[in-house]
Protein backbone atom coordinates (compact mmCIF):
# COMPACT_ATOMS: atom_id res chain seq x y z
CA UNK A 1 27.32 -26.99 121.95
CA UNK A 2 30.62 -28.16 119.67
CA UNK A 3 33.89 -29.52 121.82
CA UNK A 4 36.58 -27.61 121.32
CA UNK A 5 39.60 -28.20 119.64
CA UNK A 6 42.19 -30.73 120.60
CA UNK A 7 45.23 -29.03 122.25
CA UNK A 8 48.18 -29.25 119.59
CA UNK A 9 50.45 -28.74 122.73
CA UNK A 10 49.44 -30.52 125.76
CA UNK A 11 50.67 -29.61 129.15
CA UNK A 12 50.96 -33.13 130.34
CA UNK A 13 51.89 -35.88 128.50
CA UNK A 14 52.39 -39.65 129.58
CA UNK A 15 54.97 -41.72 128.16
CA UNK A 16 55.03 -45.35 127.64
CA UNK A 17 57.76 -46.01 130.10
CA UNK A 18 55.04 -44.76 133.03
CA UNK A 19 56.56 -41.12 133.62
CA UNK A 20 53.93 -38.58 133.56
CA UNK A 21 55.66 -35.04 132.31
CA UNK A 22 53.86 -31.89 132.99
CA UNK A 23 55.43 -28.33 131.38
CA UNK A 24 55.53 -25.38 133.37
CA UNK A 25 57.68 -23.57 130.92
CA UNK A 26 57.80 -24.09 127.22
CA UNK A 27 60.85 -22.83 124.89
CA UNK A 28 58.52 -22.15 122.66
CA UNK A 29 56.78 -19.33 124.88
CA UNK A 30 59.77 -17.17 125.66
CA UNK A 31 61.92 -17.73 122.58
CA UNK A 32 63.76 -20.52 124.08
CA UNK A 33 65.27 -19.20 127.09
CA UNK A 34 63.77 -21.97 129.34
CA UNK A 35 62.08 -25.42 129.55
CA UNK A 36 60.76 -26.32 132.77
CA UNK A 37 58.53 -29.24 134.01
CA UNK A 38 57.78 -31.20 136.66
CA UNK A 39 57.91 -35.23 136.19
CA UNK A 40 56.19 -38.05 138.04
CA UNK A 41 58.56 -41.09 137.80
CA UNK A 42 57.19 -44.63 138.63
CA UNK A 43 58.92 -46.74 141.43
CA UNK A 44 61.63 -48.81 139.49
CA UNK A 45 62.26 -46.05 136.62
CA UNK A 46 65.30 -47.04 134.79
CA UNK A 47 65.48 -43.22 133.15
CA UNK A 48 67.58 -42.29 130.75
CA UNK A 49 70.85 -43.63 129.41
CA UNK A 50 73.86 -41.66 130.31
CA UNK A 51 74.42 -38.83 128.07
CA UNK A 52 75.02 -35.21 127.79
CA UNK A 53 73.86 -31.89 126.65
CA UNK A 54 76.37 -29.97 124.50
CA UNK A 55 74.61 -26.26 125.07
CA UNK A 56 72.19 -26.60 127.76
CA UNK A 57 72.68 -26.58 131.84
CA UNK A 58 70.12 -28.85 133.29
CA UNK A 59 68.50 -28.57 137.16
CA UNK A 60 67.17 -31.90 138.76
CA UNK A 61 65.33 -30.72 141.77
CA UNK A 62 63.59 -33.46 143.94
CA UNK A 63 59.97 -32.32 145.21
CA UNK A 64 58.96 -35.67 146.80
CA UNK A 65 60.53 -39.10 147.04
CA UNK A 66 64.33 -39.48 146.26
CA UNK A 67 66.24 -39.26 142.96
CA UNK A 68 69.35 -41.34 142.16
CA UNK A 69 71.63 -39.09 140.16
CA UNK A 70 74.58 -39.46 138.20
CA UNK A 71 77.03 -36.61 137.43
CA UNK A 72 80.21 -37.31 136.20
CA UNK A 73 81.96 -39.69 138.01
CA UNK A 74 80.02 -39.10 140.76
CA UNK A 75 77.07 -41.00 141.88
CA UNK A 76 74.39 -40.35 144.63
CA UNK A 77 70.58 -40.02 146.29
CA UNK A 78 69.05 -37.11 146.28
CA UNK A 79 66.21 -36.54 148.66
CA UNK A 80 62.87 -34.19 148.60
CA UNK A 81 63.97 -30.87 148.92
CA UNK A 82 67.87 -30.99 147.24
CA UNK A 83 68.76 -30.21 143.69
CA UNK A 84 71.91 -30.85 141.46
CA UNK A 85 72.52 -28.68 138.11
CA UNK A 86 74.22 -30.32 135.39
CA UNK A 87 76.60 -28.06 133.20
CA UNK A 88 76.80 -28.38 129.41
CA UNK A 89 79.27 -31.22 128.12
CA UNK A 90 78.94 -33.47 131.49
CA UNK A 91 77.07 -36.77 131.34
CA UNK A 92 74.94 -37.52 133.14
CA UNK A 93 71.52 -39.66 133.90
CA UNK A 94 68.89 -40.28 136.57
CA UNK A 95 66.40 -43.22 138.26
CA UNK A 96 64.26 -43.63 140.38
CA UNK A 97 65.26 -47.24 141.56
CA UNK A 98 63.51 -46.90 144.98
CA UNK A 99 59.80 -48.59 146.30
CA UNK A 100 57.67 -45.10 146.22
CA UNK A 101 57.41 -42.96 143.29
CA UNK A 102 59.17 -39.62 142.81
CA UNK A 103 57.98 -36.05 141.61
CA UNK A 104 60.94 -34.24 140.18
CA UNK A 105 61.24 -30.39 138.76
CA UNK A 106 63.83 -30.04 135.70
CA UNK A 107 64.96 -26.73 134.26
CA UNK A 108 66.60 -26.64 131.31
CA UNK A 109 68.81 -23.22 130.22
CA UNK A 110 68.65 -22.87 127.14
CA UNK A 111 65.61 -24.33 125.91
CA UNK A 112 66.97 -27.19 123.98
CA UNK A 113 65.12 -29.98 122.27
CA UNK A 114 64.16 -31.51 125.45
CA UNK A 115 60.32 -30.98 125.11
CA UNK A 116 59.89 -31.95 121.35
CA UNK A 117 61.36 -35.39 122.50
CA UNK A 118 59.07 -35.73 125.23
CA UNK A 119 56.50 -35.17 122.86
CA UNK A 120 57.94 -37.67 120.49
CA UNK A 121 58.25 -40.67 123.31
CA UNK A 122 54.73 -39.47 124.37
CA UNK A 123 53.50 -40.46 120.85
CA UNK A 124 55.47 -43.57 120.41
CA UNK A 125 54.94 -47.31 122.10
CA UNK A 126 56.79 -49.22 123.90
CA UNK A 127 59.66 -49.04 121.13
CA UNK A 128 60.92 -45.28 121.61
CA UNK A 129 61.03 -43.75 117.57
CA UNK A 130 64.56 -43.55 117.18
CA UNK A 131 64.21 -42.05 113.84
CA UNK A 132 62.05 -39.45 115.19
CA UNK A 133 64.59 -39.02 118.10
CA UNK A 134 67.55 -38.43 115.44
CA UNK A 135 65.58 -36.28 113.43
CA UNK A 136 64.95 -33.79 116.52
CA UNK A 137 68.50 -33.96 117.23
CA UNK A 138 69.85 -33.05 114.29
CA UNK A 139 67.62 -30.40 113.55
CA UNK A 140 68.76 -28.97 117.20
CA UNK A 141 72.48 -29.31 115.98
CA UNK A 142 73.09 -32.35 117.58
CA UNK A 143 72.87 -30.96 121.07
CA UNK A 144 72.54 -34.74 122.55
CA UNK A 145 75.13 -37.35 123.01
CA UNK A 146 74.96 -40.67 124.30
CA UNK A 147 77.75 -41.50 126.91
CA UNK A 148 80.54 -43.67 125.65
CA UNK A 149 79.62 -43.78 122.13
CA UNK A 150 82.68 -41.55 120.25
CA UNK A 151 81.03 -38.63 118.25
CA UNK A 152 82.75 -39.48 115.06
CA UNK A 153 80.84 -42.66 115.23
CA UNK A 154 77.75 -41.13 116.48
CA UNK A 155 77.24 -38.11 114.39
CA UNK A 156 76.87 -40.15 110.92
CA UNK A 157 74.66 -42.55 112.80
CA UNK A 158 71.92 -39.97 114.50
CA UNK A 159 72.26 -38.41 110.80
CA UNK A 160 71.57 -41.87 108.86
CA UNK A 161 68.50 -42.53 111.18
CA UNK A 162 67.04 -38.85 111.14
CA UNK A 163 67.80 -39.47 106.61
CA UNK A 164 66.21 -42.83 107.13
CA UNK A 165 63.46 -41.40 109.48
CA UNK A 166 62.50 -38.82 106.53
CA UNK A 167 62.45 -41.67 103.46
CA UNK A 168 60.21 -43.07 105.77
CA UNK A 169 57.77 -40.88 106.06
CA UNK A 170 57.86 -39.41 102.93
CA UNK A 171 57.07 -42.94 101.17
CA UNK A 172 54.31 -42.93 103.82
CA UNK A 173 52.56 -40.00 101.54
């Protein structure tokens, strides 16, 4: 009997920072209409800087535990049951600060870059692989923004580290 095949693609990945990602809905399956997955965060979870999507509306819905959310200027605790969508352009970010862990659902509409980045942090350490990071973004068109950082500054800088990124790997051959 031969094992089969590794799975380029796995459904679940675990990243370093102790979330455990599981996609229900790949981009890649419909032509990128839709990302979906459902997320175990760890008690404690920092999650993600604030930032923003420039194309993409994302859904946070909150299956069990509670979800700290930040939307704009506004800041709250979402419990098991409630959602909060998150239009295109506004930052935002998300924790799980609490005792007990959390089991989130996240849509994303378009399909943006959002899985190939899990994938990325999945692969990585404990040091995420910002040159990976920049790479996916500016292949995407530089759909991601980190909050507070101008884009005229942070344009040349995601493209330096995606160039930097691909010198890398190509002196790696």
């Amino acid at each position: 009997m031969t094992a089969a095949p590794p799975d380029r693609h796995p459904r679940t990945l675990h990243l370093p920072t102790g979330e455990t990602i599981t996609i229900r809905a790949s981009g890649r399956d419909d032509g990128g209409e839709l990302f979906e997955a459902e997320a175990l965060l760890p008690p404690g979870f920092s999650g993600p800087p604030r930032h923003r999507h420039r194309g993409q509306t994302e859904t946070f819905t909150v299956v069990e535990g509670r979800l700290r959310v930040v939307r704009g200027r506004e800041t709250g605790v979402l419990p098991a049951g409630e959602s909060v969508t998150v239009p295109p352009s506004v930052v935002h970010a998300f924790a799980n600060p609490f005792d007990e862990p959390a089991r989130i659902r996240v849509r994303e509409i378009p399909a943006g870059p959002l899985e190939e980045q899990f994938r990325a942090l999945a692969g990585s350490g404990r040091i995420p692989p910002l040159g990976l990071l920049a790479a996916i973004n500016v292949r995407h068109g530089l759909p991601f923004a980190v909050h507070g950082v101008p884009d005229v500054v942070q344009e040349p800088v995601w493209r330096l580290l995606a160039w930097a990124h691909a010198r890398g790997r190509h002196r790696r051959r």
